[in-house]
Structure formats: C-alpha cells, structure tokens
N, C-alpha and C. Protein backbone atom coordinates (compact mmCIF):
# COMPACT_ATOMS: atom_id res chain seq x y z
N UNK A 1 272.58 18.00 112.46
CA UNK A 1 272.90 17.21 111.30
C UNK A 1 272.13 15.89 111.41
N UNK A 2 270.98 15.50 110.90
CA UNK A 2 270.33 14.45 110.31
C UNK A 2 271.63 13.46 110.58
N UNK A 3 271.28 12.21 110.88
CA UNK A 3 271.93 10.59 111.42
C UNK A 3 272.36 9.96 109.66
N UNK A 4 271.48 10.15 108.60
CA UNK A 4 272.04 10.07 107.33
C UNK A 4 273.20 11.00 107.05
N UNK A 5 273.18 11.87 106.95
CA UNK A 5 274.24 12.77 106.68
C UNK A 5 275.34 12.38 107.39
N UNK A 6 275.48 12.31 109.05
CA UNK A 6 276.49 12.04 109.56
C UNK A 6 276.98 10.67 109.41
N UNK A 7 276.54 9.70 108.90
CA UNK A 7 276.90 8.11 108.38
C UNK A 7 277.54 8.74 107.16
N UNK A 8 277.16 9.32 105.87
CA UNK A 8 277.92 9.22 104.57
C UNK A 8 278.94 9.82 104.85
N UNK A 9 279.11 11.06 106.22
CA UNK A 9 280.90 11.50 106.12
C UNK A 9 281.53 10.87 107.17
N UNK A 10 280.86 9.92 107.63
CA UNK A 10 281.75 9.11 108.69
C UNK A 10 282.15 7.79 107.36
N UNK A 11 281.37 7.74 106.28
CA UNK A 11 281.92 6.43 105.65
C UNK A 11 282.86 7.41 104.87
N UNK A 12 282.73 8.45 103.99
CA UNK A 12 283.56 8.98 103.40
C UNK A 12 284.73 9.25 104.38
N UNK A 13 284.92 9.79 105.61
CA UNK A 13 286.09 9.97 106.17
C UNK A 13 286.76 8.83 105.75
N UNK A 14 286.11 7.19 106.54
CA UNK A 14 287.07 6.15 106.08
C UNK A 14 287.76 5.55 105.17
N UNK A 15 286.51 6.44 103.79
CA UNK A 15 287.11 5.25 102.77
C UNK A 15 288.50 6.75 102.01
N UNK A 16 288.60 7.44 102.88
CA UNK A 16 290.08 8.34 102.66
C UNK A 16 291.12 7.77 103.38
N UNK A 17 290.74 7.34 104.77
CA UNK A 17 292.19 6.89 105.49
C UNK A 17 292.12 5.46 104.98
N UNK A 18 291.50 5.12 104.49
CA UNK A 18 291.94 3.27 103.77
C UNK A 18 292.56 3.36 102.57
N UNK A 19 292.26 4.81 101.96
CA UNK A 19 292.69 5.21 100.30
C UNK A 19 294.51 5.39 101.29
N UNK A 20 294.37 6.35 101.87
CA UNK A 20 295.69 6.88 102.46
C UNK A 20 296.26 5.78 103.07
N UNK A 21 296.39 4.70 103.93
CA UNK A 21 296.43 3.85 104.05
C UNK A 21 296.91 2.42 103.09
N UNK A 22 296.51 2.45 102.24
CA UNK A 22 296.75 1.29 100.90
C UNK A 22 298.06 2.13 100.24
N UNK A 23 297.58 3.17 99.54
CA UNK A 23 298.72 4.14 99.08
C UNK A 23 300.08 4.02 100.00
N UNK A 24 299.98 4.33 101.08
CA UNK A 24 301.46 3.90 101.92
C UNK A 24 301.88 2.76 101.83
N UNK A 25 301.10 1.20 101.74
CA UNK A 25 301.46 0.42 101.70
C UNK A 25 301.89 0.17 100.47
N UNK A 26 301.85 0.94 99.12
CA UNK A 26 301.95 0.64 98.03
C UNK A 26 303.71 1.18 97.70
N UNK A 27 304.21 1.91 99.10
CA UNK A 27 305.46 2.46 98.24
C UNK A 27 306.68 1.75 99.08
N UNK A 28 307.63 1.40 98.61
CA UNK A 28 308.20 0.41 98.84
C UNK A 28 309.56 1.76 99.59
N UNK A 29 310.20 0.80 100.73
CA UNK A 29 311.43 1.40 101.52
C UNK A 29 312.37 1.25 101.02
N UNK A 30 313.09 0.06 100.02
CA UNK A 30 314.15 0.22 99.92
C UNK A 30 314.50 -0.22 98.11
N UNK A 31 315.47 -0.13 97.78
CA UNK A 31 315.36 -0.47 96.03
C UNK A 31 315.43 -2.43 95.80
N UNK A 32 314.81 -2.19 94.27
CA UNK A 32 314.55 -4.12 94.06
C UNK A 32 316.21 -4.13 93.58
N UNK A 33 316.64 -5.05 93.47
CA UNK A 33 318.14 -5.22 92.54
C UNK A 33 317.84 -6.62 92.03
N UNK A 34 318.67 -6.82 90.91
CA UNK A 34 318.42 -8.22 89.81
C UNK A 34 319.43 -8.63 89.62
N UNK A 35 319.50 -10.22 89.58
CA UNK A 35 320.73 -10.76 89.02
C UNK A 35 320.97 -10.63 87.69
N UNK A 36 321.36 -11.03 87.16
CA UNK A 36 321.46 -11.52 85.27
C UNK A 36 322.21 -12.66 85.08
N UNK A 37 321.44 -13.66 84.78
CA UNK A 37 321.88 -15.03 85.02
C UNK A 37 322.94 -15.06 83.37
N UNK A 38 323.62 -16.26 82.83
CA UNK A 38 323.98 -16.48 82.13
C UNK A 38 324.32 -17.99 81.77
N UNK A 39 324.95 -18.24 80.56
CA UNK A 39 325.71 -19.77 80.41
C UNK A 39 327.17 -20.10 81.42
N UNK A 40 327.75 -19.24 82.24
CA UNK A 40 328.81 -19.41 82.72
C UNK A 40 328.23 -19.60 84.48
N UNK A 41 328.83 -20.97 85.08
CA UNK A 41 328.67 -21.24 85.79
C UNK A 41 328.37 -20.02 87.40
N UNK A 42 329.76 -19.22 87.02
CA UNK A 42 330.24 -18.25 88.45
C UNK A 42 329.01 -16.97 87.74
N UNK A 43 328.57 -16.46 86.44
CA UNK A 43 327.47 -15.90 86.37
C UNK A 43 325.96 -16.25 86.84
N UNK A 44 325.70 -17.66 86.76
CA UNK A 44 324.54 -18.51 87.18
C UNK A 44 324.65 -18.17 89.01
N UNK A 45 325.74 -18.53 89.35
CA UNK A 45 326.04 -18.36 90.86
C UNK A 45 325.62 -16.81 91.66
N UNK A 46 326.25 -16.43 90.78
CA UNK A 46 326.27 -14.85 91.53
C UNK A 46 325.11 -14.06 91.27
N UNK A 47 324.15 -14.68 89.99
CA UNK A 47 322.49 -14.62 89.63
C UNK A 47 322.21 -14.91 91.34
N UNK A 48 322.14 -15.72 90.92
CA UNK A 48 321.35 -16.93 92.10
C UNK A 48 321.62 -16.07 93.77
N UNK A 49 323.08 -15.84 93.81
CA UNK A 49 322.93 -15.19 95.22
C UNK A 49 322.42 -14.14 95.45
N UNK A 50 322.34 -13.08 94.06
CA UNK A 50 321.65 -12.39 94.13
C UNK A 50 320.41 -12.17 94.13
N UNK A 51 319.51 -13.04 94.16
CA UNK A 51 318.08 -13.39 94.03
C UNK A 51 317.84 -14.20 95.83
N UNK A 52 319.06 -14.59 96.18
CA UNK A 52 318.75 -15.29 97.71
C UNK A 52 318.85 -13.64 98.54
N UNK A 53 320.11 -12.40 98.37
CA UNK A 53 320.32 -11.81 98.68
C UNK A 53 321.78 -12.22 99.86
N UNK A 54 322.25 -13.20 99.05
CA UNK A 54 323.58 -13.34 99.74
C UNK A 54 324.79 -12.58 99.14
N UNK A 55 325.18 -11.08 99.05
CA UNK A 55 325.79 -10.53 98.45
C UNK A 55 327.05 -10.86 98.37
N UNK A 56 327.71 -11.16 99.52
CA UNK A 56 329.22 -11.57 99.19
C UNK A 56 329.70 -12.64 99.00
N UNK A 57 328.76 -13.83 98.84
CA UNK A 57 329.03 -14.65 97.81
C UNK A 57 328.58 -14.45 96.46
N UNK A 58 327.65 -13.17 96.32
CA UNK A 58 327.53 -12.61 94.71
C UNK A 58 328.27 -12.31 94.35
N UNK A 59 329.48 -11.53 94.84
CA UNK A 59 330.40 -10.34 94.30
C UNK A 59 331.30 -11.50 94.72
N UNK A 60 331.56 -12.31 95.21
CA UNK A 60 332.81 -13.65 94.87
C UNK A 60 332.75 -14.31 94.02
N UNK A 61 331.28 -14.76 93.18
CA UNK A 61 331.27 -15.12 91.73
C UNK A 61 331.20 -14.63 90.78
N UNK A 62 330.33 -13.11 90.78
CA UNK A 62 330.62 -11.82 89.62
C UNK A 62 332.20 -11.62 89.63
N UNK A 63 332.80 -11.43 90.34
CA UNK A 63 334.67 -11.26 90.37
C UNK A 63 335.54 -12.54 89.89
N UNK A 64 334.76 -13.55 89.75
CA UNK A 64 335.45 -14.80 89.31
C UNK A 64 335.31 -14.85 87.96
N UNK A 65 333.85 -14.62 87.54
CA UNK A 65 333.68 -14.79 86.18
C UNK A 65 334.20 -13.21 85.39
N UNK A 66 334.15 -12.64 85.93
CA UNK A 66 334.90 -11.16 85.30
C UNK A 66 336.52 -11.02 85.20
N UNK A 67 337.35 -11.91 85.75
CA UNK A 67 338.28 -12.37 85.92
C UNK A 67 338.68 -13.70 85.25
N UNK A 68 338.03 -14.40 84.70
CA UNK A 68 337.97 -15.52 83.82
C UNK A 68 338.20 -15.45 82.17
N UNK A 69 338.41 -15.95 81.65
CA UNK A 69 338.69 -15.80 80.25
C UNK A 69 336.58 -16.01 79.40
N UNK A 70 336.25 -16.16 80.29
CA UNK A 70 334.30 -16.07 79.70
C UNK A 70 334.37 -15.47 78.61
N UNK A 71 333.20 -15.31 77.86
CA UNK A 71 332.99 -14.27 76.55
C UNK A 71 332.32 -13.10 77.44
N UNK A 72 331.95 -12.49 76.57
CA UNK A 72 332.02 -10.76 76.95
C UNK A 72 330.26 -10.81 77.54
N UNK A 73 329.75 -11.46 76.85
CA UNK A 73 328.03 -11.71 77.43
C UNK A 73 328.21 -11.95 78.79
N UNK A 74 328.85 -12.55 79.01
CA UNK A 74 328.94 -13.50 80.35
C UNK A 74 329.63 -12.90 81.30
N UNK A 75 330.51 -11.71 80.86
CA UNK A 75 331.51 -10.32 81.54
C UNK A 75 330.37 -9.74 81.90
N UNK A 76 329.04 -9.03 80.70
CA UNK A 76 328.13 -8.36 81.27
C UNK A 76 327.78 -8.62 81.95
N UNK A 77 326.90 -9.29 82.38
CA UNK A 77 326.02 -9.72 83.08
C UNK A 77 326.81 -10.10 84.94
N UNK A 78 327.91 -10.75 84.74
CA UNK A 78 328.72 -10.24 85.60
C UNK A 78 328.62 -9.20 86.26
N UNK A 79 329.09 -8.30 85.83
CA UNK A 79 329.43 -6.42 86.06
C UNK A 79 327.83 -5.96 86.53
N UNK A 80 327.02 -6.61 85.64
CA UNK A 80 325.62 -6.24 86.36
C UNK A 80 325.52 -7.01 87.73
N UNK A 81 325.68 -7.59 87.85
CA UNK A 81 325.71 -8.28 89.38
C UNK A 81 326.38 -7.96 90.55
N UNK A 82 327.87 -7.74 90.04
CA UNK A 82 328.62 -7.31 90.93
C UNK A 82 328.27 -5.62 91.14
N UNK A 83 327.81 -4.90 90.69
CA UNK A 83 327.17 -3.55 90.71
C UNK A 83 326.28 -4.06 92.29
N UNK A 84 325.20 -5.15 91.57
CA UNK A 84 324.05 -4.75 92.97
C UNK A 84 324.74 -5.43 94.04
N UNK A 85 326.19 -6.62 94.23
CA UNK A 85 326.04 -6.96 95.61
C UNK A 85 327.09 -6.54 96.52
N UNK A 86 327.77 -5.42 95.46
CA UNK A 86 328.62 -4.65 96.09
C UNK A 86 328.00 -3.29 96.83
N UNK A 87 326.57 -2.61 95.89
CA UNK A 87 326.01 -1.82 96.54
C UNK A 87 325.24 -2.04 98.23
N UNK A 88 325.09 -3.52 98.01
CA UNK A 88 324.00 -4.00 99.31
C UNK A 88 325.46 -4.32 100.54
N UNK A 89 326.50 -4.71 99.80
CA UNK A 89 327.91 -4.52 100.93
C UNK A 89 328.05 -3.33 101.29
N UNK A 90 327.74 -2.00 100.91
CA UNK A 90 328.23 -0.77 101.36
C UNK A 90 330.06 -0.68 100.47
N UNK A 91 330.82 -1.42 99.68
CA UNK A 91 331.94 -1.40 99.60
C UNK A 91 331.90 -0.25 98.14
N UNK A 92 333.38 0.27 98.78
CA UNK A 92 333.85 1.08 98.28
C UNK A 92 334.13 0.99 96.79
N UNK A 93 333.85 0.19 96.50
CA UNK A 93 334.22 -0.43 95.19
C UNK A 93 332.91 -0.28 94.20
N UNK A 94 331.75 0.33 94.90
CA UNK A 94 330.50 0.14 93.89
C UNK A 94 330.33 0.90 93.03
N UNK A 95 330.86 2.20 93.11
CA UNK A 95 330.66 3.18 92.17
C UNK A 95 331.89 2.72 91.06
N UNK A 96 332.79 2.32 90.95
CA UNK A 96 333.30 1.71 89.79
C UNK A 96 332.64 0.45 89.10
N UNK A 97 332.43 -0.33 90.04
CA UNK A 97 331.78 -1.51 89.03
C UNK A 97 330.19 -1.21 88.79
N UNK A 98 329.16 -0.18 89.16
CA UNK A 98 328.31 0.42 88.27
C UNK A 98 328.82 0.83 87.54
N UNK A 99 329.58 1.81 87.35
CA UNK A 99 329.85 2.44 86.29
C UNK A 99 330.01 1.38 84.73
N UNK A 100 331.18 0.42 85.64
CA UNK A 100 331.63 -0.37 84.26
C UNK A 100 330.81 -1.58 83.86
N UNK A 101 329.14 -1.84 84.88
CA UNK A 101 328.52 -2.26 84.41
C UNK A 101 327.08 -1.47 83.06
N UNK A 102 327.16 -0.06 83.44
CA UNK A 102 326.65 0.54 82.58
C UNK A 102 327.49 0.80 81.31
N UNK A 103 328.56 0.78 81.37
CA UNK A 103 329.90 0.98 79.87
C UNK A 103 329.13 -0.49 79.39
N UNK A 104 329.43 -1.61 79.86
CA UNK A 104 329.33 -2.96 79.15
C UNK A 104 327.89 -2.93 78.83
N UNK A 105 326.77 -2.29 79.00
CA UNK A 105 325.10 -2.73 79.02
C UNK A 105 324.89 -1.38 78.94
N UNK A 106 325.10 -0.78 77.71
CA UNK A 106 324.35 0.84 77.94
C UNK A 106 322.95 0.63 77.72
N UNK A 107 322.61 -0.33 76.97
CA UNK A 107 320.85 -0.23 77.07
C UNK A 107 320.84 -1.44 77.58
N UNK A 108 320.78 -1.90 79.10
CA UNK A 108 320.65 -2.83 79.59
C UNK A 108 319.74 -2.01 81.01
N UNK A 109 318.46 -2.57 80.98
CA UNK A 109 317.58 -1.85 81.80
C UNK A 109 318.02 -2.42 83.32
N UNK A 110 318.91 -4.06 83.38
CA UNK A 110 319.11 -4.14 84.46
C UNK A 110 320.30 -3.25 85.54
N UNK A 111 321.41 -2.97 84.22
CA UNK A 111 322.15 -2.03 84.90
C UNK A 111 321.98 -0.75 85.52
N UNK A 112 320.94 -0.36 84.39
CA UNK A 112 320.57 1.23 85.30
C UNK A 112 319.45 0.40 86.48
N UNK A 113 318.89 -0.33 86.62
CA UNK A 113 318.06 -0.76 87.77
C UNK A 113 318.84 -0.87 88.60
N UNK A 114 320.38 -1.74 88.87
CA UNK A 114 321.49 -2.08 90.51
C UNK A 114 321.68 -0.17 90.48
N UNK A 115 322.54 0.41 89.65
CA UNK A 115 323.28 1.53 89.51
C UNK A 115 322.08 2.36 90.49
N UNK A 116 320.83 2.31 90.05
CA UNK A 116 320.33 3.51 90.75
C UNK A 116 319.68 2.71 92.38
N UNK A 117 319.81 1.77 92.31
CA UNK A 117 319.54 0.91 93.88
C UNK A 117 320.66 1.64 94.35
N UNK A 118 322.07 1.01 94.21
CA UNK A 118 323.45 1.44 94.33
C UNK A 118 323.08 3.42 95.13
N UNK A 119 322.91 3.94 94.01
CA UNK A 119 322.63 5.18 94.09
C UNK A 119 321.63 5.54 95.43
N UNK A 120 320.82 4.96 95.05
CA UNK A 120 319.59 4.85 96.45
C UNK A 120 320.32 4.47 97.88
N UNK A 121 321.06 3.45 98.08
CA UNK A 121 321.24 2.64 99.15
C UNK A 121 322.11 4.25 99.80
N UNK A 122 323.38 5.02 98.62
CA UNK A 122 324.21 5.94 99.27
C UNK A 122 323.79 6.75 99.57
N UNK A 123 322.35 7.43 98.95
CA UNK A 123 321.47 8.65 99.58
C UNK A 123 321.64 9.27 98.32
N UNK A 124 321.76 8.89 96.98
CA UNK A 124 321.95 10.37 96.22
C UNK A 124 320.38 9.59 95.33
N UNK A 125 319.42 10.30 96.14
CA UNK A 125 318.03 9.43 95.17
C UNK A 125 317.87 10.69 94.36
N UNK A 126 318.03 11.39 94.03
CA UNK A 126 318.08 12.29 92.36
C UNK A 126 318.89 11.56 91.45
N UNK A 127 320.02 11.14 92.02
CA UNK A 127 320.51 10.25 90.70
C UNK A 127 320.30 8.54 90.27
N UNK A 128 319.71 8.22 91.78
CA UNK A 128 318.72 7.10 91.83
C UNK A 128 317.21 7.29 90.73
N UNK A 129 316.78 8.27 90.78
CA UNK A 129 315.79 8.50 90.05
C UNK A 129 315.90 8.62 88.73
N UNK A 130 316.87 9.23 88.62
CA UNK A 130 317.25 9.14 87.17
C UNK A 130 317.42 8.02 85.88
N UNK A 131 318.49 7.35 87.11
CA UNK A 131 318.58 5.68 86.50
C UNK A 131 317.66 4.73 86.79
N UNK A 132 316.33 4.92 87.92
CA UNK A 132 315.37 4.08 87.79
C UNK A 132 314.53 4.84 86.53
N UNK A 133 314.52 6.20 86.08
CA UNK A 133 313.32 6.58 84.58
C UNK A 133 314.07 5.70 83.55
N UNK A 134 315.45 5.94 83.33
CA UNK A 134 315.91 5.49 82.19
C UNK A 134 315.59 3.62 81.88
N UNK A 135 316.01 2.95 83.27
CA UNK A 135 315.52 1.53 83.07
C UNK A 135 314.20 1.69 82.54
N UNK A 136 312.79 2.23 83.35
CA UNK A 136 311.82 2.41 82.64
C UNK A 136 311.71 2.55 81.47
N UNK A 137 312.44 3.22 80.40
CA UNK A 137 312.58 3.19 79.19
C UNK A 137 313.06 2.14 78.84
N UNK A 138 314.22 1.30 79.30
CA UNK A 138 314.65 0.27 78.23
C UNK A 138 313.62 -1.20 79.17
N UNK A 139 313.34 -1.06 80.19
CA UNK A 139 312.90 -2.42 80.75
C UNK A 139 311.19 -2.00 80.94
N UNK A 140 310.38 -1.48 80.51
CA UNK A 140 309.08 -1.42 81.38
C UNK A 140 308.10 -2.86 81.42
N UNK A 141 307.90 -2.66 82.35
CA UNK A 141 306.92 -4.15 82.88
C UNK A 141 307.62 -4.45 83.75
N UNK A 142 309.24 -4.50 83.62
CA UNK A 142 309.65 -5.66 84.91
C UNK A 142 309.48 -5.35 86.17
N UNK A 143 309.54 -6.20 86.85
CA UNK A 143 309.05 -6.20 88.37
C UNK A 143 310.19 -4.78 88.77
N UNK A 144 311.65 -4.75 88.98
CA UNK A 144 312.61 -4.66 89.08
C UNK A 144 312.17 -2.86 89.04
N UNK A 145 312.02 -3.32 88.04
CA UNK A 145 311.87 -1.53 87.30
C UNK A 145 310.55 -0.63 87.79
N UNK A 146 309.43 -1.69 88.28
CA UNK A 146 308.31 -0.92 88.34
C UNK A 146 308.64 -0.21 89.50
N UNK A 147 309.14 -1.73 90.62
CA UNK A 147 309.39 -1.72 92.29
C UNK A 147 309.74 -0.45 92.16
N UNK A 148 310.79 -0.20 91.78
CA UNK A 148 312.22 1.03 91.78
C UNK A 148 311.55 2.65 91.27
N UNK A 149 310.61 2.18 90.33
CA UNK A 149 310.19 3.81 90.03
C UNK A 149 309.08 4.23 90.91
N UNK A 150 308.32 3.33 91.53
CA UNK A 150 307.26 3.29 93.17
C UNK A 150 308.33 4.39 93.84
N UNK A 151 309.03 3.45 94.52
CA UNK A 151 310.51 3.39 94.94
C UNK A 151 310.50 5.55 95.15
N UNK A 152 310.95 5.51 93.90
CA UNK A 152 311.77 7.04 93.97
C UNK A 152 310.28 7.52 93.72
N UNK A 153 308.94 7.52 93.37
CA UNK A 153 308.07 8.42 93.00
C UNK A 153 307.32 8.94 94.47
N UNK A 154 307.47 7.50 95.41
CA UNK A 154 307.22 8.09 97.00
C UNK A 154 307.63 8.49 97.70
N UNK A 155 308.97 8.68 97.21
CA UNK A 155 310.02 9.68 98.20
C UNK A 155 310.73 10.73 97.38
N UNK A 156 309.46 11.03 96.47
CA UNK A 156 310.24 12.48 95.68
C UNK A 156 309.35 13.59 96.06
C-alpha cells in the first residue's frame, strides 16, 4: 500500500473516532428540569431553587404557594415546580404532583418537561420519552426541551 493511501485511511479512521467521540459528548446523562417563575413570592423562590438545584427548599416553597390563597397562575406554576424538586428528592409524592401539575398546564411544555425528567430519574424512559416528544410539540427551541429529547434519543 503506497504511504498516500495509508495517510488518507489513517486520517479517515480519525476523523470517525472524533465524529464518534463528539457524538457521545453530545448526549446528555441525566434530564434538564425548569422552574416557572411567577408574581408570587414562594413561586419566584421555588423558581429560583430550582434553577440553583436546591430541591427541598423548592418543594418547601412550591407547597407554600400551593397552599396559599395565590391565584391559580401562580398554583400552576407551583405544581410545575414541585413536580421537578420532588422528582430530584426521590419522594414518594412525585407521581401525584406531576400528575396534578400536568391537570393544571395541559399545554404547558414545562410540565411535560419535570413529568418526563420525573419519569427518567424512576427508570420508566418510554414514558420519559413520551413526555419529552410532547413538550417538543408545545415548547420547541427551549433549552429544557431540546436537552431532554438528546436525553431520551441517546438512550433509545
């Protein structure tokens, strides 16, 4: 084999394990989750911890303001919160407050985004996948949503 020939498949070998290589780095291990900030103080809060990733002071201000006389905007967005920082607690309590954050936000791309993290974190990524396509439909572009459909498309 000619010294040309063996250079173009020694560069082609590489520029496959750098393709293979980048591609791995491109798929993410674990799901994105989002706050949903609002006008109510304990919603702003439990945004906010959820964006530091301090969950159980998230789900101590999503439970305050969901428990408060707030308006119902400010309930949502709540229920969306307390969804993702109850999922990142492991508590038993997450599959109800997804749920009743998807009742309050049926086309709310952030709820199906915690719900299928939620879903992800317990191992059921078919139904993780599901609720990361559907956010895709109501949210595409967001970070949240792209992360999450990476997410389930590299481990399907």
């Amino acid at each position: 084999m000619s010294t040309a020939l063996r250079t173009v498949f020694a560069g082609a070998a590489l520029a496959i394990a750098a393709f293979g290589s980048a591609q791995a780095q491109d798929c993410p291990s674990e799901p994105m989750f989002v706050g949903v900030s609002g006008p109510n103080s304990d919603v702003r809060q439990s945004a906010r911890r959820i964006n530091q990733g301090d969950w159980r002071n998230a789900a101590h201000f999503a439970s305050e303001a969901l428990e408060s006389g707030t308006s119902n905007r400010n309930k949502n967005a709540a229920a969306v919160n307390l969804c993702a920082a109850l999922a990142n607690e492991s508590d038993s309590g997450t599959a109800d407050a997804c749920a009743t954050a998807i009742e309050r936000n049926p086309e709310g791309w952030e709820a199906y985004t915690n719900r299928g993290g939620a879903f992800w974190l317990a191992g059921d990524h078919a139904a993780a996948a599901a609720d990361f396509a559907r956010a895709a439909e109501l949210g595409a572009g967001e970070d949240a949503v792209t992360h999450n459909s990476a997410l389930a498309q590299c481990h399907s």
